[in-house]
N, C-alpha and C. Protein backbone atom coordinates (compact mmCIF):
# COMPACT_ATOMS: atom_id res chain seq x y z
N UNK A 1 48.71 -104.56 -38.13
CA UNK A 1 47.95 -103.34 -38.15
C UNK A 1 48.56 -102.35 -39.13
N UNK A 2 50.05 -102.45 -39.13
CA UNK A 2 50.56 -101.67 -40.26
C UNK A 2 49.78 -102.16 -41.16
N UNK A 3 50.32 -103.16 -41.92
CA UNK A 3 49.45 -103.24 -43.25
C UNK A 3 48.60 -103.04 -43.89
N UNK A 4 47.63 -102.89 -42.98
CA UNK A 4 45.91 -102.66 -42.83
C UNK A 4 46.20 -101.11 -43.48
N UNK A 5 47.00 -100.35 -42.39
CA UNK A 5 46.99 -99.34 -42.32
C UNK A 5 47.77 -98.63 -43.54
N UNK A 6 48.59 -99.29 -44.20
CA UNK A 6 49.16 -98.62 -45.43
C UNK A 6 48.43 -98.90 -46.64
N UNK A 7 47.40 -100.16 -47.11
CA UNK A 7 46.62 -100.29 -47.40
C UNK A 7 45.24 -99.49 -48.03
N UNK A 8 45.06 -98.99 -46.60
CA UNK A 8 43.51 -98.05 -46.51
C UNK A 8 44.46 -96.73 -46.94
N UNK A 9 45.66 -96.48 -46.70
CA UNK A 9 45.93 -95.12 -47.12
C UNK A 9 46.26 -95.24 -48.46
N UNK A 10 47.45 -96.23 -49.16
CA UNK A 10 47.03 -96.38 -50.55
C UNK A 10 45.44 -96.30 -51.66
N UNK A 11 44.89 -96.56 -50.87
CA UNK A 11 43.21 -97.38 -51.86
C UNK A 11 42.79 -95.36 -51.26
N UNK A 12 42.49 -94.79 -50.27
CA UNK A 12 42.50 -93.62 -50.12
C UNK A 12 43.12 -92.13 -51.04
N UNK A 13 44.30 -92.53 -51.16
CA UNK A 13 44.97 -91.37 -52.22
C UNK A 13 45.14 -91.95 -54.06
N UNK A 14 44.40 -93.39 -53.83
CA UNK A 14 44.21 -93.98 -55.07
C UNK A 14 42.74 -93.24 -55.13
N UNK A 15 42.16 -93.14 -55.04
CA UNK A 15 40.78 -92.07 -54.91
C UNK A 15 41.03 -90.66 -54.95
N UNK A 16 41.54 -89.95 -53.67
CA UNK A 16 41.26 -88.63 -54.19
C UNK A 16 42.80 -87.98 -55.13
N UNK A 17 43.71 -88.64 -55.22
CA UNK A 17 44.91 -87.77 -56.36
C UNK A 17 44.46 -88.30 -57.90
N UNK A 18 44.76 -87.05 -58.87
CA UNK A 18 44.38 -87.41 -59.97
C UNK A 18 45.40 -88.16 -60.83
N UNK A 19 44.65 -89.29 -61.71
CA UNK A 19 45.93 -90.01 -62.19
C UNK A 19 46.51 -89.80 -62.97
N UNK A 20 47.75 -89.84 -62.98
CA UNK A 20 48.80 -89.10 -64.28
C UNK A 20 48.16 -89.84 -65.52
N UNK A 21 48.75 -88.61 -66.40
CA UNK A 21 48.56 -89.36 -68.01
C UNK A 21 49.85 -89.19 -68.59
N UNK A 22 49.99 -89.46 -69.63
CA UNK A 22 51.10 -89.92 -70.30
C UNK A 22 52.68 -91.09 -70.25
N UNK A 23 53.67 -90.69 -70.83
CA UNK A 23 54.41 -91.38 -70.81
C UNK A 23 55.45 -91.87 -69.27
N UNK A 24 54.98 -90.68 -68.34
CA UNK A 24 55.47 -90.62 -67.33
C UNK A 24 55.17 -90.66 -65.74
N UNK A 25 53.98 -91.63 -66.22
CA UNK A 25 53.14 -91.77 -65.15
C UNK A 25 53.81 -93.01 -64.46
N UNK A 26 53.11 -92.85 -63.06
CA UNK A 26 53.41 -93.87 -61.81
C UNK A 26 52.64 -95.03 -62.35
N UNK A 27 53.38 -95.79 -61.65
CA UNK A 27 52.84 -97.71 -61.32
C UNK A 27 52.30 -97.65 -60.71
N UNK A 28 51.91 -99.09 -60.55
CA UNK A 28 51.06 -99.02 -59.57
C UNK A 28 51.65 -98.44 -58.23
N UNK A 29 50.35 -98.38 -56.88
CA UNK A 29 51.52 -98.78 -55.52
C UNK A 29 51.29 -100.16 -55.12
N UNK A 30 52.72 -100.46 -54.90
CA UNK A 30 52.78 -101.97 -54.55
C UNK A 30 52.10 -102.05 -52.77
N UNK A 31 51.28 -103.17 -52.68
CA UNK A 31 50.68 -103.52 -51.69
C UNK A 31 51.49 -104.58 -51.08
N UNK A 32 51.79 -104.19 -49.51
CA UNK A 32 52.99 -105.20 -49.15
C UNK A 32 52.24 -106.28 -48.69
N UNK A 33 53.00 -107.57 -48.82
CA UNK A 33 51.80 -109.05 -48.08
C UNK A 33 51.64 -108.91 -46.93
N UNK A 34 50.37 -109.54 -46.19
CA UNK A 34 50.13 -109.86 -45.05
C UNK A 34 50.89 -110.64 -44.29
N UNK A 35 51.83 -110.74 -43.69
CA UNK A 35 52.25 -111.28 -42.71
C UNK A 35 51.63 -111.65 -41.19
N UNK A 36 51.86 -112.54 -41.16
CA UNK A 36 51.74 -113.07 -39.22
C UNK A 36 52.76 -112.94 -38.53
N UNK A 37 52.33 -111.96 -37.73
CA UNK A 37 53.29 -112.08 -36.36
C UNK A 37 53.09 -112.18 -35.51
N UNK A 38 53.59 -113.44 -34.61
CA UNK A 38 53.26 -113.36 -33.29
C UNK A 38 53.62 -112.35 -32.12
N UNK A 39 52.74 -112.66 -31.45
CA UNK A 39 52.20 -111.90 -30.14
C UNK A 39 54.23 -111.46 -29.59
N UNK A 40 54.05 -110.57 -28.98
CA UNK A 40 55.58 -110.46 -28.44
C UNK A 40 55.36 -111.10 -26.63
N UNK A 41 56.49 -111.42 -26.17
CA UNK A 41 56.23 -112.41 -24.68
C UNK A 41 55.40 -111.41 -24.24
N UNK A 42 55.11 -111.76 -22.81
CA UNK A 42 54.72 -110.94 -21.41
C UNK A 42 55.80 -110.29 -20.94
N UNK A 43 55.76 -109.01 -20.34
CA UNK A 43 57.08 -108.21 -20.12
C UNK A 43 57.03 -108.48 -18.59
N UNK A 44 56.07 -108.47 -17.89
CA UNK A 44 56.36 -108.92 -16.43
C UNK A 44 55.72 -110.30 -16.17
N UNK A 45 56.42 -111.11 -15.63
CA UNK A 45 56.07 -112.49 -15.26
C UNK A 45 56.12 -112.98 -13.39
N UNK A 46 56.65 -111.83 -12.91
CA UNK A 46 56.88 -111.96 -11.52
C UNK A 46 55.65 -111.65 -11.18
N UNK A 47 55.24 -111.63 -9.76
CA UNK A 47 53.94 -111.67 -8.83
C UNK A 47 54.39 -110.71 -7.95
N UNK A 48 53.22 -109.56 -8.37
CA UNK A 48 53.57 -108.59 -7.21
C UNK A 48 53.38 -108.34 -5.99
N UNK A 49 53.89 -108.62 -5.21
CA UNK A 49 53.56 -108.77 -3.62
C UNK A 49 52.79 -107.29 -2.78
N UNK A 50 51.50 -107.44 -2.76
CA UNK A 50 50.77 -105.98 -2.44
C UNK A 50 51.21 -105.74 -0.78
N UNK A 51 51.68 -106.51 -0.08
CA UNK A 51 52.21 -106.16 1.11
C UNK A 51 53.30 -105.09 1.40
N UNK A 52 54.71 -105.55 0.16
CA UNK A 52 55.40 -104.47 -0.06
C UNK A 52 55.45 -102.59 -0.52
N UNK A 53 54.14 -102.83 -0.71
CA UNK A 53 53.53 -101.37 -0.80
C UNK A 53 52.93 -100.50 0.15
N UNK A 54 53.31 -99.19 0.30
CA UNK A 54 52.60 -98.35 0.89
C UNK A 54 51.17 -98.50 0.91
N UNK A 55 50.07 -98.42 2.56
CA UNK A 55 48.70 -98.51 1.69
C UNK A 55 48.64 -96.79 1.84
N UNK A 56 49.30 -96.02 2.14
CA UNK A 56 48.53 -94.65 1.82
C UNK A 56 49.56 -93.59 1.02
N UNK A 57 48.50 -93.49 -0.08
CA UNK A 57 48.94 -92.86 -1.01
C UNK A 57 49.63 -90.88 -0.73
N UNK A 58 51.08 -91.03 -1.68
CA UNK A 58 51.55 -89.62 -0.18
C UNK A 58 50.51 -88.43 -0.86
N UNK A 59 50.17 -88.47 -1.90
CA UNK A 59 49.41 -86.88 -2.63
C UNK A 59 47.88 -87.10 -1.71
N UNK A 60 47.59 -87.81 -0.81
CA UNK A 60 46.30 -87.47 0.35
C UNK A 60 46.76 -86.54 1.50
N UNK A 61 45.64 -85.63 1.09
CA UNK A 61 46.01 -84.27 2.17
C UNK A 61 45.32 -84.63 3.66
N UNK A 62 45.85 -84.21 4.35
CA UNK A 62 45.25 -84.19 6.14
C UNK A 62 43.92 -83.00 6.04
N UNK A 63 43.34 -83.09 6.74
CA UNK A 63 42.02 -81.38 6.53
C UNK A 63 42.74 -80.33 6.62
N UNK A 64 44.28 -80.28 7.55
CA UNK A 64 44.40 -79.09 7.80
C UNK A 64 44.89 -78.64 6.69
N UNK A 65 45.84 -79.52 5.78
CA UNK A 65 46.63 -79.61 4.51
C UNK A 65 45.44 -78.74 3.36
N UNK A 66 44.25 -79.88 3.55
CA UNK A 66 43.12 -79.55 2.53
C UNK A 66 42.56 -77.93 2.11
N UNK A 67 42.72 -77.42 3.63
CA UNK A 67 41.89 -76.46 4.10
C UNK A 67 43.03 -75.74 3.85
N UNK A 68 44.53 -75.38 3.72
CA UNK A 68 45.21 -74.27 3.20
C UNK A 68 45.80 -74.58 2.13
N UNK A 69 45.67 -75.29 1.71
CA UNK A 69 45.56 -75.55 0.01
C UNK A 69 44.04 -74.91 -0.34
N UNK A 70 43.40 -74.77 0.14
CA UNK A 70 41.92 -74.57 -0.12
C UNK A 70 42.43 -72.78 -0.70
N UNK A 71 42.72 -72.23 0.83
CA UNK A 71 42.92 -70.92 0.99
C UNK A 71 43.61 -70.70 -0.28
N UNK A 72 44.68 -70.75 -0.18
CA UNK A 72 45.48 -70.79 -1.31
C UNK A 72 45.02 -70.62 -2.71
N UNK A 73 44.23 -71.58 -2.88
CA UNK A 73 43.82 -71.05 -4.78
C UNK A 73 42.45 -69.86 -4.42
N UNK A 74 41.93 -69.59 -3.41
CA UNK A 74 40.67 -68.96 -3.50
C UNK A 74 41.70 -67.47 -3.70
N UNK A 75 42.71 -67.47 -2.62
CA UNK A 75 43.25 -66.26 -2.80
C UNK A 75 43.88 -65.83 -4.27
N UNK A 76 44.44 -66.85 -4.57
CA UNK A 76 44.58 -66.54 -6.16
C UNK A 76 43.24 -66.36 -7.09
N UNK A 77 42.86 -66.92 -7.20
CA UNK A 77 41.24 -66.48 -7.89
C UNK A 77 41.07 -65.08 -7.51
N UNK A 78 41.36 -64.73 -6.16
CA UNK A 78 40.78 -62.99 -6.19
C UNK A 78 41.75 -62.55 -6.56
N UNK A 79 42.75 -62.90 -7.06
CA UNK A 79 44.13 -61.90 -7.42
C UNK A 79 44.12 -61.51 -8.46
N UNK A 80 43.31 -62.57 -9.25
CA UNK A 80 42.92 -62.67 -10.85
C UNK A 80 41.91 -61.52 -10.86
N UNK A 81 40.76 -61.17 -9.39
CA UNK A 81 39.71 -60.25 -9.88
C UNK A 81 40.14 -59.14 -9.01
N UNK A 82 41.54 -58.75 -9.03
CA UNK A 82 42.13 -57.82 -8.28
C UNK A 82 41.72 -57.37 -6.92
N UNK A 83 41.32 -58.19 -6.28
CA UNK A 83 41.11 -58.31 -4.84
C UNK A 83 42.00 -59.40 -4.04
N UNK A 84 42.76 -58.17 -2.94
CA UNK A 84 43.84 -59.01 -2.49
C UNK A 84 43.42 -59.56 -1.15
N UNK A 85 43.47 -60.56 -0.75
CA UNK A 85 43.36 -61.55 0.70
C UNK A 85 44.31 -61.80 0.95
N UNK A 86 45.47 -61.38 0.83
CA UNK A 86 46.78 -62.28 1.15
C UNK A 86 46.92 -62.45 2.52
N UNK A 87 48.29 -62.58 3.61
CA UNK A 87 48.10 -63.53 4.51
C UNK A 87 48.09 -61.56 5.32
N UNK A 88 47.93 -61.71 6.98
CA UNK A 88 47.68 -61.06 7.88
C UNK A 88 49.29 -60.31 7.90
N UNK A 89 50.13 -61.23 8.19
CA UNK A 89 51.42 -61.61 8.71
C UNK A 89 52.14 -62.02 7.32
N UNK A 90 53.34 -61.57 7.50
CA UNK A 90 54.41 -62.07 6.20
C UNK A 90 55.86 -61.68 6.81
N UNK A 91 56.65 -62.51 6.96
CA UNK A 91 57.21 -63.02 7.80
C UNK A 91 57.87 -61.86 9.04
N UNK A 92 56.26 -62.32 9.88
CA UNK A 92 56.61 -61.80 11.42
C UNK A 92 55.81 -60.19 11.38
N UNK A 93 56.17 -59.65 10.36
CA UNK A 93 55.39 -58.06 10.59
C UNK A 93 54.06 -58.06 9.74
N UNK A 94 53.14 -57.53 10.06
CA UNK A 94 51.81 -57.48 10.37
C UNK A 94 51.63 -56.24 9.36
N UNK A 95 50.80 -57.16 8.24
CA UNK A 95 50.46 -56.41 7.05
C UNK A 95 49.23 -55.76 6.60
N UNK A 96 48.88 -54.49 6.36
CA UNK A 96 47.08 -54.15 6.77
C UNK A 96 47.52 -54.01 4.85
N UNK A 97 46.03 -53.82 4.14
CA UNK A 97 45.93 -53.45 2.88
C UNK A 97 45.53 -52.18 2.66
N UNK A 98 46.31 -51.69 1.81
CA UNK A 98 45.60 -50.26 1.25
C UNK A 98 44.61 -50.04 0.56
């Protein structure tokens, strides 16, 4: 894919740069050969045993989880439109808004 790729960019700036004149102009650009290369191995060859895995994924919230995570960004959203909801209570004394 290199090759390809140095290729299309040679034949590319062989198009749009203008070509020198005189005694001190560039050669050509040399085009490197195509080579074959093989494939590189397989990096895993073992068999993964799906038993050894957790089936529940830990970033799944419970409703109650859902539901104050919920709270949570709505109250930020109004913080952004300067309306505060914050909590009732903060730790233990009982907070009214002005």
């Amino acid at each position: 894919m290199l090759d390809h790729t140095v290729r299309f960019l040679a034949w590319v700036l062989g198009i749009c740069t203008p070509r020198p004149r005189g005694r001190h102009r560039l050669g050509a650009i040399p085009i490197p050969p195509l080579r074959f290369t093989p494939a590189p191995p397989p990096r895993f060859t073992e068999i993964l045993d799906g038993n050894a895995s957790r089936l529940v994924r830990p970033y799944v919230l419970n409703p109650a989880e859902h539901r104050r995570q919920r709270e949570r960004r709505r109250a930020l959203y109004l913080a952004t439109l300067g309306i505060d909801v914050g909590p009732d209570h903060i730790h233990g004394i009982p907070v009214t808004a002005r």
